[in-house]
N, C-alpha and C. Protein backbone atom coordinates (compact mmCIF):
# COMPACT_ATOMS: atom_id res chain seq x y z
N UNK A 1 10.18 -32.50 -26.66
CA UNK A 1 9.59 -31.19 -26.55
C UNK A 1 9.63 -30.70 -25.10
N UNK A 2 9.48 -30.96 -24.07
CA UNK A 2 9.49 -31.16 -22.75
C UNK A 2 11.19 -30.91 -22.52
N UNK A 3 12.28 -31.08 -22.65
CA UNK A 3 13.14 -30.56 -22.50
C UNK A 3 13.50 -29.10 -22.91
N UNK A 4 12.77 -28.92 -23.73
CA UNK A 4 13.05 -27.48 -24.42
C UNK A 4 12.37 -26.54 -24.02
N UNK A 5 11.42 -26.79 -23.39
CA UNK A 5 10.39 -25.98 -22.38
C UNK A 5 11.30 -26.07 -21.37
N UNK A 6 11.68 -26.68 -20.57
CA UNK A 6 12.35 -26.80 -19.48
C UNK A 6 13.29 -25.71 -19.26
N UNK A 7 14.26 -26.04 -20.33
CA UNK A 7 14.99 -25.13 -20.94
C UNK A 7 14.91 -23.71 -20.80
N UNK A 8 14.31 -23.56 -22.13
CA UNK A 8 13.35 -22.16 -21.88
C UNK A 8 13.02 -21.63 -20.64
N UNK A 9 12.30 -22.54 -19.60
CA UNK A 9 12.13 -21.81 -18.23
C UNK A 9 13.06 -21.39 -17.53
N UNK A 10 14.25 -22.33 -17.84
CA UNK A 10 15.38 -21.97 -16.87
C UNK A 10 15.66 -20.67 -17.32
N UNK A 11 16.25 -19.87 -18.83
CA UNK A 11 16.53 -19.33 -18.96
C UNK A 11 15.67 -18.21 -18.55
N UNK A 12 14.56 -18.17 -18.67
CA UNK A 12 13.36 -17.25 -18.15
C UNK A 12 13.74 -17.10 -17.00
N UNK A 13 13.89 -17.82 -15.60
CA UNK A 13 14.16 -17.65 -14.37
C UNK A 13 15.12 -17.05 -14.14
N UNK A 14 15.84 -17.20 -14.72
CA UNK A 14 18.03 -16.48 -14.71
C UNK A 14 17.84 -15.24 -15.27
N UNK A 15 16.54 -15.31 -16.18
CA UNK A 15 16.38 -14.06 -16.70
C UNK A 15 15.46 -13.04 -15.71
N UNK A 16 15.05 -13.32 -14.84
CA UNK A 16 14.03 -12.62 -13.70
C UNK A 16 15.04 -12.47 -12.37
N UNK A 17 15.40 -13.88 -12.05
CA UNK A 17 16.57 -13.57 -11.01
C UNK A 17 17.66 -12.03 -10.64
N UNK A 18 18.19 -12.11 -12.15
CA UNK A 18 19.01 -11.37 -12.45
C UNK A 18 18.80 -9.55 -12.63
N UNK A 19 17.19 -9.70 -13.18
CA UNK A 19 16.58 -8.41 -12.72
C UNK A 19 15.98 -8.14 -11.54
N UNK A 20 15.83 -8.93 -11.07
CA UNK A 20 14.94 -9.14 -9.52
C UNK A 20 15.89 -8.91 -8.75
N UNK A 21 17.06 -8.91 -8.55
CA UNK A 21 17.83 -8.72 -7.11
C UNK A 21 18.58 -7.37 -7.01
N UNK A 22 18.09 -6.57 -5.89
CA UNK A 22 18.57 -5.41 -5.67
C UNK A 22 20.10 -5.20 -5.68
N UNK A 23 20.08 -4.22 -6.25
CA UNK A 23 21.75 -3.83 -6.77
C UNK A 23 22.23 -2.40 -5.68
N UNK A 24 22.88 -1.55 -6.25
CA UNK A 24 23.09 -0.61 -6.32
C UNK A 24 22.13 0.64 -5.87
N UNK A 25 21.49 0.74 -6.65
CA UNK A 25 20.48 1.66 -6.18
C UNK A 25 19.64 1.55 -5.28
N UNK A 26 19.76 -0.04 -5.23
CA UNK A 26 18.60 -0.11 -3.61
C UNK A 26 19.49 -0.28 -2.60
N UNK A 27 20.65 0.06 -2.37
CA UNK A 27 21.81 0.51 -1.30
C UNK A 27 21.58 1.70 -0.90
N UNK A 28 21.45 2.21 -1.99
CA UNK A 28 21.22 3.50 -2.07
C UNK A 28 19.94 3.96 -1.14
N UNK A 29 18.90 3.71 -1.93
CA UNK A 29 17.94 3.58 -0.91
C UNK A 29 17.64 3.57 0.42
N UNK A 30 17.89 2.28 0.82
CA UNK A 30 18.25 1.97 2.38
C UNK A 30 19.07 2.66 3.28
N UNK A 31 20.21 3.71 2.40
CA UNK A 31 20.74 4.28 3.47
C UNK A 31 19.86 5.67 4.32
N UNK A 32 18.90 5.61 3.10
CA UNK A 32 17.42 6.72 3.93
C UNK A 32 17.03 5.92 4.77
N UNK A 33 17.04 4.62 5.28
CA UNK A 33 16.27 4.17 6.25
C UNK A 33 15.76 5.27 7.81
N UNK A 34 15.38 4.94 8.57
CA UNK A 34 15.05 5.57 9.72
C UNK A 34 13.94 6.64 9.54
N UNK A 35 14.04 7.56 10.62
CA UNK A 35 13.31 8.82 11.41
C UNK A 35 13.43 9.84 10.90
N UNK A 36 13.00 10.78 10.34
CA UNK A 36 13.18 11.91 9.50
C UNK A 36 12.46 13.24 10.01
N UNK A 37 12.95 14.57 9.98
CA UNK A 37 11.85 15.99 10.01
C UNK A 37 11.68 16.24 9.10
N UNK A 38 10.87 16.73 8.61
CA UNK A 38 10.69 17.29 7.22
C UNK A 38 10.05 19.03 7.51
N UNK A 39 10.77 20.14 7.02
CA UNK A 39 10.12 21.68 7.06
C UNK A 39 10.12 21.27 5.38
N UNK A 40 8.36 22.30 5.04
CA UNK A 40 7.91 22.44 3.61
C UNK A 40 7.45 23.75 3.70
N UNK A 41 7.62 24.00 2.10
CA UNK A 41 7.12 25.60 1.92
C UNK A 41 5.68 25.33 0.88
N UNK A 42 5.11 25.61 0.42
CA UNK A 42 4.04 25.22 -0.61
C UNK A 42 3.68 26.03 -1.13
N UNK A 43 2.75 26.62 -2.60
CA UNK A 43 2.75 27.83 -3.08
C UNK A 43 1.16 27.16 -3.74
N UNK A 44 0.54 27.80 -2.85
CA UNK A 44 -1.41 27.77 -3.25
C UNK A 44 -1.27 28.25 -4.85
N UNK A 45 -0.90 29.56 -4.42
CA UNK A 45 -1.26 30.51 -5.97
C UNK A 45 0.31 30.83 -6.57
N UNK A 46 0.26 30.91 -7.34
CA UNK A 46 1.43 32.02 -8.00
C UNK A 46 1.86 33.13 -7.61
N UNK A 47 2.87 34.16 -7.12
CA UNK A 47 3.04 35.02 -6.46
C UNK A 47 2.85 35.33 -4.84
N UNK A 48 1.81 34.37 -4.35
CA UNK A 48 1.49 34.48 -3.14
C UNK A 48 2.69 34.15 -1.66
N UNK A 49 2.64 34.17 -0.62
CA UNK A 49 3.71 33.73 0.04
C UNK A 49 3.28 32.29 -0.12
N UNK A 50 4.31 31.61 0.75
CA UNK A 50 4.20 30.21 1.00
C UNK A 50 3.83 29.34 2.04
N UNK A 51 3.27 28.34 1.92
CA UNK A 51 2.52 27.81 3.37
C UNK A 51 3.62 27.18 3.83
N UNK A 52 4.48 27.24 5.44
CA UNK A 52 5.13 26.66 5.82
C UNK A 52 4.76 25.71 6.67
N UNK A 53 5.29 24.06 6.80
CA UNK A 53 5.04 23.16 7.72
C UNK A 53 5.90 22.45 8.17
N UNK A 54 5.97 22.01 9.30
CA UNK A 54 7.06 20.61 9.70
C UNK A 54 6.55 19.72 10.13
N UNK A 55 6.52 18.74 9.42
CA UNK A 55 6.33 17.02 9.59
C UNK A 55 7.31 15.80 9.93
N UNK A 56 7.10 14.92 10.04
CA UNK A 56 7.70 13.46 9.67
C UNK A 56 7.84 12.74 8.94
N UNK A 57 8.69 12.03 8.60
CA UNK A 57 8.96 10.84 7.43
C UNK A 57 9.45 9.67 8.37
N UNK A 58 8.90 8.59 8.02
CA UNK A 58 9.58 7.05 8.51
C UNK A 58 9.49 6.55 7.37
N UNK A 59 10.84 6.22 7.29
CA UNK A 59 11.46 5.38 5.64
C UNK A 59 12.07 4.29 6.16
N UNK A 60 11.62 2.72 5.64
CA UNK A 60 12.38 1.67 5.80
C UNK A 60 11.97 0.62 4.34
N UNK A 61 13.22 0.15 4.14
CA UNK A 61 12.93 -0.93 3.19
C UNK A 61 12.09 -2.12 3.11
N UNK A 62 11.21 -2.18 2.16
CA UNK A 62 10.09 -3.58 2.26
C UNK A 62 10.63 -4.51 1.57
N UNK A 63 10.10 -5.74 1.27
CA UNK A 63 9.87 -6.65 0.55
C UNK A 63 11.28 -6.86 -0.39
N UNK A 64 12.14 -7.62 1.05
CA UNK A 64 13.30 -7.92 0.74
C UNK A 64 14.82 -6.98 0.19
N UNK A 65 14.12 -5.87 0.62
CA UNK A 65 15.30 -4.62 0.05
C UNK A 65 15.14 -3.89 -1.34
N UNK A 66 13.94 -4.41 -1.64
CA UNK A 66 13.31 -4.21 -3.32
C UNK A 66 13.17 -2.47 -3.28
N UNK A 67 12.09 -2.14 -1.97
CA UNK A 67 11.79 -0.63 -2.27
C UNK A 67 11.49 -0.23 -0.83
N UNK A 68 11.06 1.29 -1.22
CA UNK A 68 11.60 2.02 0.00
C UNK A 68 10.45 2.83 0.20
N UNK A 69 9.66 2.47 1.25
CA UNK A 69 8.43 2.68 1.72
C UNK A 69 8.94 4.21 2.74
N UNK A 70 8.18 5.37 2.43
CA UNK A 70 7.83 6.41 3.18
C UNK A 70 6.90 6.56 3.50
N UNK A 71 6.74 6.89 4.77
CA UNK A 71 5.42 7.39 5.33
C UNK A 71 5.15 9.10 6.06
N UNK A 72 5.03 9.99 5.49
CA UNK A 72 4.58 11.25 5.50
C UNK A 72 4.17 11.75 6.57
N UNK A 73 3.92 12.63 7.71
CA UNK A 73 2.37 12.96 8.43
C UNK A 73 2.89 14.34 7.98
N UNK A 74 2.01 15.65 8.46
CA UNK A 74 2.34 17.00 8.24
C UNK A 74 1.18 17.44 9.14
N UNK A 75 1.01 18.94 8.35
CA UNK A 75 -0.21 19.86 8.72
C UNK A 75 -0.51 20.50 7.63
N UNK A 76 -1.51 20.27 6.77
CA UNK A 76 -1.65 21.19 5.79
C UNK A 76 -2.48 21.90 5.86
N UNK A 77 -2.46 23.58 5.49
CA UNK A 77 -3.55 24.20 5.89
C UNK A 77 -4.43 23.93 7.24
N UNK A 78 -3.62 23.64 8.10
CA UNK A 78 -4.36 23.52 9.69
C UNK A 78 -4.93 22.24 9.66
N UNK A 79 -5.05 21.35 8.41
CA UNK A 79 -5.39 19.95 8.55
C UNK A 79 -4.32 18.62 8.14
N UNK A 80 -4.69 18.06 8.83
CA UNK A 80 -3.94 16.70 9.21
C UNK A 80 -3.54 15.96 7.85
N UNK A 81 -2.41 15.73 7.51
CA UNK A 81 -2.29 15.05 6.11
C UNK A 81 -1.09 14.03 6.81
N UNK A 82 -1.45 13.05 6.13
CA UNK A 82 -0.44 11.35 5.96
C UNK A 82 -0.62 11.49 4.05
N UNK A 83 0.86 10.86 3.91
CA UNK A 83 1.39 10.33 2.70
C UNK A 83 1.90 9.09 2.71
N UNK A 84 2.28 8.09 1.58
CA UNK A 84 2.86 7.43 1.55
C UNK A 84 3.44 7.01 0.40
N UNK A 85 4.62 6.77 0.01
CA UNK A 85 5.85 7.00 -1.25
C UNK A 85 5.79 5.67 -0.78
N UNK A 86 5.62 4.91 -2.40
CA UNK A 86 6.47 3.96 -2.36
C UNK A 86 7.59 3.82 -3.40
N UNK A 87 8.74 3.79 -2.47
CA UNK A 87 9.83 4.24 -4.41
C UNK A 87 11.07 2.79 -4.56
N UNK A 88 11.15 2.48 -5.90
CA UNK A 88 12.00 1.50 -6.10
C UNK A 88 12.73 2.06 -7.41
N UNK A 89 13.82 1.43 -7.68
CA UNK A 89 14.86 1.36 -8.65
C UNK A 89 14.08 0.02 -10.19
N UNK A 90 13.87 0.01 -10.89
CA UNK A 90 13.54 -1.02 -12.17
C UNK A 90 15.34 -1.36 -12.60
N UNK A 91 15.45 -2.05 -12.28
CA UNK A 91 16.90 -2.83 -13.61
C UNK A 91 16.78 -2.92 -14.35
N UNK A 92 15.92 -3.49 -15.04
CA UNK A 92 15.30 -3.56 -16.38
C UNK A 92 15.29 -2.11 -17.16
N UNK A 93 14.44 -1.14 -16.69
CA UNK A 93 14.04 -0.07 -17.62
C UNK A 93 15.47 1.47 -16.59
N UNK A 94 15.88 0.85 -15.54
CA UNK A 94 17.06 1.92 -15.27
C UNK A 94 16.43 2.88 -14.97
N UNK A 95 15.61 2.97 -14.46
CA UNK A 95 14.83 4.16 -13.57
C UNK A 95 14.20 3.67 -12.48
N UNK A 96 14.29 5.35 -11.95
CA UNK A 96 13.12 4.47 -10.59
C UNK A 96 12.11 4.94 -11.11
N UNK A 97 11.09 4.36 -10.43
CA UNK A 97 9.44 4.60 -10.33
C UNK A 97 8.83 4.59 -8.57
N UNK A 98 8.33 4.86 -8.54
CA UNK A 98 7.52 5.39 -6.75
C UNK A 98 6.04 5.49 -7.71
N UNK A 99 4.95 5.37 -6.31
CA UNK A 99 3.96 5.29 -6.42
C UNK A 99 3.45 6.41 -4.90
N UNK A 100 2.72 7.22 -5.29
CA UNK A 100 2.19 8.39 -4.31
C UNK A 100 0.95 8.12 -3.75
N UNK A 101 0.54 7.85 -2.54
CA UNK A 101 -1.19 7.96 -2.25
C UNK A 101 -1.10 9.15 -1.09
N UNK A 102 -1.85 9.67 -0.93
CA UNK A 102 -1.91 10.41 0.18
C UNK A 102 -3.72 10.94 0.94
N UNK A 103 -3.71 11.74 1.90
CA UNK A 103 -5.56 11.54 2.37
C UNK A 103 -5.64 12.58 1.83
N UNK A 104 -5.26 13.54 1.18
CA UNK A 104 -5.66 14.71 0.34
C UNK A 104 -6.64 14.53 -1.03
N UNK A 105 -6.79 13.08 -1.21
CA UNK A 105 -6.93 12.67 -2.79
C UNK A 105 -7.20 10.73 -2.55
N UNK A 106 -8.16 10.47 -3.35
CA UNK A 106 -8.29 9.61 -3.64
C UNK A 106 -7.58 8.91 -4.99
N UNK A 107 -6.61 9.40 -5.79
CA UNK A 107 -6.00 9.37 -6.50
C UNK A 107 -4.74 8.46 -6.50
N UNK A 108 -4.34 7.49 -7.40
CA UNK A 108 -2.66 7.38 -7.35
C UNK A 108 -2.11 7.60 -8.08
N UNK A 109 -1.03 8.34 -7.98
CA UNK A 109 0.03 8.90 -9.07
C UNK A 109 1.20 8.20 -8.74
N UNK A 110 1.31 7.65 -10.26
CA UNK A 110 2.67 6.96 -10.69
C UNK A 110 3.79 7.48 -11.01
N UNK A 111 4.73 7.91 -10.78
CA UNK A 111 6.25 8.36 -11.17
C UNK A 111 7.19 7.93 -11.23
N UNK A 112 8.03 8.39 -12.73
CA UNK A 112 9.30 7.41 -12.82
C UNK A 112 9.85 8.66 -14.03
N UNK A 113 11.38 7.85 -13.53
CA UNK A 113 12.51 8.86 -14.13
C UNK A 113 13.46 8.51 -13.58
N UNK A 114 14.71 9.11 -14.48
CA UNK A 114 16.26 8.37 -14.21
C UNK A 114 16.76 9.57 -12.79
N UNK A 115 17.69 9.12 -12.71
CA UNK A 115 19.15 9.14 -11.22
C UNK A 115 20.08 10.14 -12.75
N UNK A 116 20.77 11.33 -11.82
CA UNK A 116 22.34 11.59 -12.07
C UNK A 116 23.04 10.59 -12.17
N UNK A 117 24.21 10.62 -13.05
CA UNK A 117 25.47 9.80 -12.87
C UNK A 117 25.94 8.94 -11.56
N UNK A 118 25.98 10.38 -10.25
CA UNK A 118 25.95 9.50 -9.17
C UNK A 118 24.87 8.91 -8.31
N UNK A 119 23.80 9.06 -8.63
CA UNK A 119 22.63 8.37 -8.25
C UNK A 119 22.24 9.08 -7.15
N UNK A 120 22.92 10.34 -7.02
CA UNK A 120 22.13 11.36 -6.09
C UNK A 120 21.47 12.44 -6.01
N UNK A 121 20.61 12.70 -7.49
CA UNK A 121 19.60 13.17 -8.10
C UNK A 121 18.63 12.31 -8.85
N UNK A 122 17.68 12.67 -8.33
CA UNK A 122 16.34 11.31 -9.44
C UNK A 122 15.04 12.37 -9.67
N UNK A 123 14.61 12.52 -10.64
CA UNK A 123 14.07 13.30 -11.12
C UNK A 123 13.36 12.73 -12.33
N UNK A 124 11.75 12.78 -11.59
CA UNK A 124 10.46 11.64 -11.87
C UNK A 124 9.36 12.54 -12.46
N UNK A 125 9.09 12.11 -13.43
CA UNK A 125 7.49 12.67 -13.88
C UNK A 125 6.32 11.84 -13.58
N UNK A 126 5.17 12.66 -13.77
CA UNK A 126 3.76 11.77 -13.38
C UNK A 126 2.90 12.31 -14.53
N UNK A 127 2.55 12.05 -15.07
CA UNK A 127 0.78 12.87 -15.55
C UNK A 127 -0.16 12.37 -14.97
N UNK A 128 -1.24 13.26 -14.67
CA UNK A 128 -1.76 13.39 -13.60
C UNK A 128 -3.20 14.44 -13.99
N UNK A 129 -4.38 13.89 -14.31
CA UNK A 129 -5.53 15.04 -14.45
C UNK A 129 -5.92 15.83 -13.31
N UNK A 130 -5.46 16.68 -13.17
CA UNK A 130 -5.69 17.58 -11.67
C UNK A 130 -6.67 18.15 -11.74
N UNK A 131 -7.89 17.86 -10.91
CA UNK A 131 -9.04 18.39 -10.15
C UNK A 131 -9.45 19.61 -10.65
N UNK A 132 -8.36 20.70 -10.29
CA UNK A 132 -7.96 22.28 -10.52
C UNK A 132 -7.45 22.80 -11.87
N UNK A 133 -6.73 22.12 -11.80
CA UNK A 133 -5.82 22.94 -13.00
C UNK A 133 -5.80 22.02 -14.37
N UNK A 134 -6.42 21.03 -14.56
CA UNK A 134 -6.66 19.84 -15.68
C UNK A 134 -5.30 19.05 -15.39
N UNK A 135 -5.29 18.41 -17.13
CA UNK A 135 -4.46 18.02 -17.33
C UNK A 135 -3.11 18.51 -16.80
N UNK A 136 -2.07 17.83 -16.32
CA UNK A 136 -0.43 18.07 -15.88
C UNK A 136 0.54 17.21 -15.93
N UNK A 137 1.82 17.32 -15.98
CA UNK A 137 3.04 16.91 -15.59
C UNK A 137 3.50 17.49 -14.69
N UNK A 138 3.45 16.70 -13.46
CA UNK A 138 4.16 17.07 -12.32
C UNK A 138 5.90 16.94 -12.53
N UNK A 139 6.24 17.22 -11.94
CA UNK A 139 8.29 16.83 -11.69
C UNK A 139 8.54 16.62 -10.62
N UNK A 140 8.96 16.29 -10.07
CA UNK A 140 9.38 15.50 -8.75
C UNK A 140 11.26 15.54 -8.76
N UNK A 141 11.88 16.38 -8.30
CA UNK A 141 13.22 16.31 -8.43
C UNK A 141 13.79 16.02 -6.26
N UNK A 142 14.43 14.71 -6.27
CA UNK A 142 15.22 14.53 -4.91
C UNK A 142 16.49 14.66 -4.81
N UNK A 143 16.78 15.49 -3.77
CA UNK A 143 18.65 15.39 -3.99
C UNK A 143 18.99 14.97 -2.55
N UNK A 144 19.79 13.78 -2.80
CA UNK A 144 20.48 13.10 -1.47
C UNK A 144 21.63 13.95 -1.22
N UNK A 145 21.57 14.67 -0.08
CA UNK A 145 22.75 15.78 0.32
C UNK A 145 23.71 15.51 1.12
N UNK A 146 23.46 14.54 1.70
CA UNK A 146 24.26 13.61 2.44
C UNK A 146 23.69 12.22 3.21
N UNK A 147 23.92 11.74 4.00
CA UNK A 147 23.31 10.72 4.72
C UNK A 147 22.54 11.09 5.36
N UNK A 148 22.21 12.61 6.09
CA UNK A 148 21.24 13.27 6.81
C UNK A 148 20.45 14.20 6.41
N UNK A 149 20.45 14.10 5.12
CA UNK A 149 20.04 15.64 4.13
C UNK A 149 19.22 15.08 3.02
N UNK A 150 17.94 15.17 2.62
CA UNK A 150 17.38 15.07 1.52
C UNK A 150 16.91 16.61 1.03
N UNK A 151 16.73 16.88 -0.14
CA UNK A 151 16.01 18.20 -1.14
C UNK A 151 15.15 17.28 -1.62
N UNK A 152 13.49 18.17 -1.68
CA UNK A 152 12.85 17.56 -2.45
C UNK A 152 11.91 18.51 -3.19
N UNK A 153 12.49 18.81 -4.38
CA UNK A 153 10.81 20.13 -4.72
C UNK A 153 10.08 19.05 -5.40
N UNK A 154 8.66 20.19 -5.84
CA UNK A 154 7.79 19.60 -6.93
C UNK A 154 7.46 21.11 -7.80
N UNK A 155 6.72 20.59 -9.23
CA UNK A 155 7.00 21.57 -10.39
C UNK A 155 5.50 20.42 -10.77
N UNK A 156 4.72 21.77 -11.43
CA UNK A 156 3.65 21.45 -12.45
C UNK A 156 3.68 22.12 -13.04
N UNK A 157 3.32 21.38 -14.61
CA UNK A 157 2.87 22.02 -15.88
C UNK A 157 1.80 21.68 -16.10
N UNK A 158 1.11 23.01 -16.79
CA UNK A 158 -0.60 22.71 -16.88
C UNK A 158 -0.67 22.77 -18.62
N UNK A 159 -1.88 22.68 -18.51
CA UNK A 159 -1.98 22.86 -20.66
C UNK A 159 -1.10 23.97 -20.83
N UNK A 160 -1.20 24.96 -20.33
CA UNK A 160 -0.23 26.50 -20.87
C UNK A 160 0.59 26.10 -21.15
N UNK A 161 1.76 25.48 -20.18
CA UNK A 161 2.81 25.32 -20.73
C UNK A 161 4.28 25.57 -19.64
N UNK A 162 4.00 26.64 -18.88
CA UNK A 162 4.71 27.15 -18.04
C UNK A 162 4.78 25.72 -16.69
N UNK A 163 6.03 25.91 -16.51
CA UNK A 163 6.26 25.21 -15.06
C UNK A 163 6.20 26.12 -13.87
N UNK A 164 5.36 25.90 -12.51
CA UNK A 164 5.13 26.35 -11.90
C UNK A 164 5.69 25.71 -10.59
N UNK A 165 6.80 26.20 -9.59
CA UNK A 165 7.00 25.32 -8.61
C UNK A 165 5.62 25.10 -6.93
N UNK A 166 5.42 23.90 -7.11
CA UNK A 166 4.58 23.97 -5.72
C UNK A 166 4.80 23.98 -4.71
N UNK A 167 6.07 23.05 -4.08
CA UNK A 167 6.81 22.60 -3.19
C UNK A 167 8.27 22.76 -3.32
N UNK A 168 8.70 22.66 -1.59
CA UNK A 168 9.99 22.65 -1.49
C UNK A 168 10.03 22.01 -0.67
N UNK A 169 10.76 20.75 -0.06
CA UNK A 169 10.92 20.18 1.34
C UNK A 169 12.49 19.56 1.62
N UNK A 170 12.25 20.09 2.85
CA UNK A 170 14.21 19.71 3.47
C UNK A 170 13.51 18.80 4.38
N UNK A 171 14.15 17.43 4.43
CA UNK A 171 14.03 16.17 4.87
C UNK A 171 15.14 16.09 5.67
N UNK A 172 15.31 16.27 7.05
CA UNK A 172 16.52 16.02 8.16
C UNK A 172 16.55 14.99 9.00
N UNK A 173 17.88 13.93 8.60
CA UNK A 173 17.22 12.91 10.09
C UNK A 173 17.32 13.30 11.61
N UNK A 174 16.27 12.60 12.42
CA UNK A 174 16.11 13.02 13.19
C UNK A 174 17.48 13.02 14.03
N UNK A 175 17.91 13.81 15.02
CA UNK A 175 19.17 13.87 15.59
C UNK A 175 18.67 12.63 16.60
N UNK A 176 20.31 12.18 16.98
CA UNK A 176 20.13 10.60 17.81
C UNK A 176 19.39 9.57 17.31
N UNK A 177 19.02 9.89 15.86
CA UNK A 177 18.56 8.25 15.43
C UNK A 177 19.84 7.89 14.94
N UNK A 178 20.37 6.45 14.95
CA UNK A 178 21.41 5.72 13.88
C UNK A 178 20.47 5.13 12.70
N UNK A 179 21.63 5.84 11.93
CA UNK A 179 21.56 5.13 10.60
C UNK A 179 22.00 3.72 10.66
N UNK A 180 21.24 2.67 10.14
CA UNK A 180 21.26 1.36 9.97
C UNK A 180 22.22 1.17 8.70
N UNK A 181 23.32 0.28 9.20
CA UNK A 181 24.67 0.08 8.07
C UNK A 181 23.74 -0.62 6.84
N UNK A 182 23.93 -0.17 5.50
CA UNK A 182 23.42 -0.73 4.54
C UNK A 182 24.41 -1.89 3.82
């Protein structure tokens, strides 16, 4: 009996190994490494203009190349906001998932959703009971524009029904940082 357990474990391990080691998409990843600007537009209300800001992003890979830790600062509304993204690729389920905290909210919101063909669109949902507006599905759509170029909006739907965009942010690396060869 003891051999067949054994057994069994091995295959269990080959079976974790094999999902456990970053592929493809966490290449991908890493080539965001470094120093980033970020200009955002934001939309309080519906119709209203938009709040503009420029911040920072520092993106580097954690815990062995697995995922890809961002760290946020801005100005929102004249006050001080930090974020922090943590986003990885699943092998298993073929999506990524990221995890959001930020000082706006005591809250964490979970998101996950598949990549384009070429893995340079990923486009993540959350539900999310919002404070304001109840129940939602946020959207989260990123487009890698090049090695120095990220797009990033966001989109909520409330009970109504309608999608409403909140955000827009252009993510630029900073000029004179090197990109770290992935």
């Amino acid at each position: 009996m003891a051999k067949k357990t054994e057994i069994d474990m091995q295959k269990i391990m080959e079976i974790y190994k094999k999902v456990g080691a970053p592929g493809e998409p966490h290449k991908l990843l890493a080539k965001q490494e470094g120093s980033w600007i970020t200009k955002s537009r934001g939309w309080m209300e519906p119709g209203k203009p938009p709040v503009e800001s420029t911040g920072t992003c520092e993106q580097k890979m954690i815990i062995g190349g697995h995922y890809l830790q961002q760290e946020y600062t801005d100005d929102m509304m004249g006050q001080p906001f930090a974020g922090i993204n943590i986003l990885g690729y699943n092998n298993h389920t073929k999506k990524y998932e990221s995890v959001w905290l930020d000082s706006m909210s005591t809250a964490v919101y979970f998101f996950e959703g598949p990549a384009s063909k070429d893995g340079k669109t990923i486009t993540q949902e959350c539900r999310y009971d919002d404070p304001v507006r109840g129940p939602s599905v946020w959207r989260s759509v990123t487009r890698i524009m090049d090695d120095n170029t990220l797009e990033f909006e966001m989109f909520i739907t409330t009970k109504g029904g309608k999608e409403e965009k909140m955000m827009e942010m252009t993510i630029s690396r900073k000029e004179g940082v090197v990109r770290k060869a992935a």
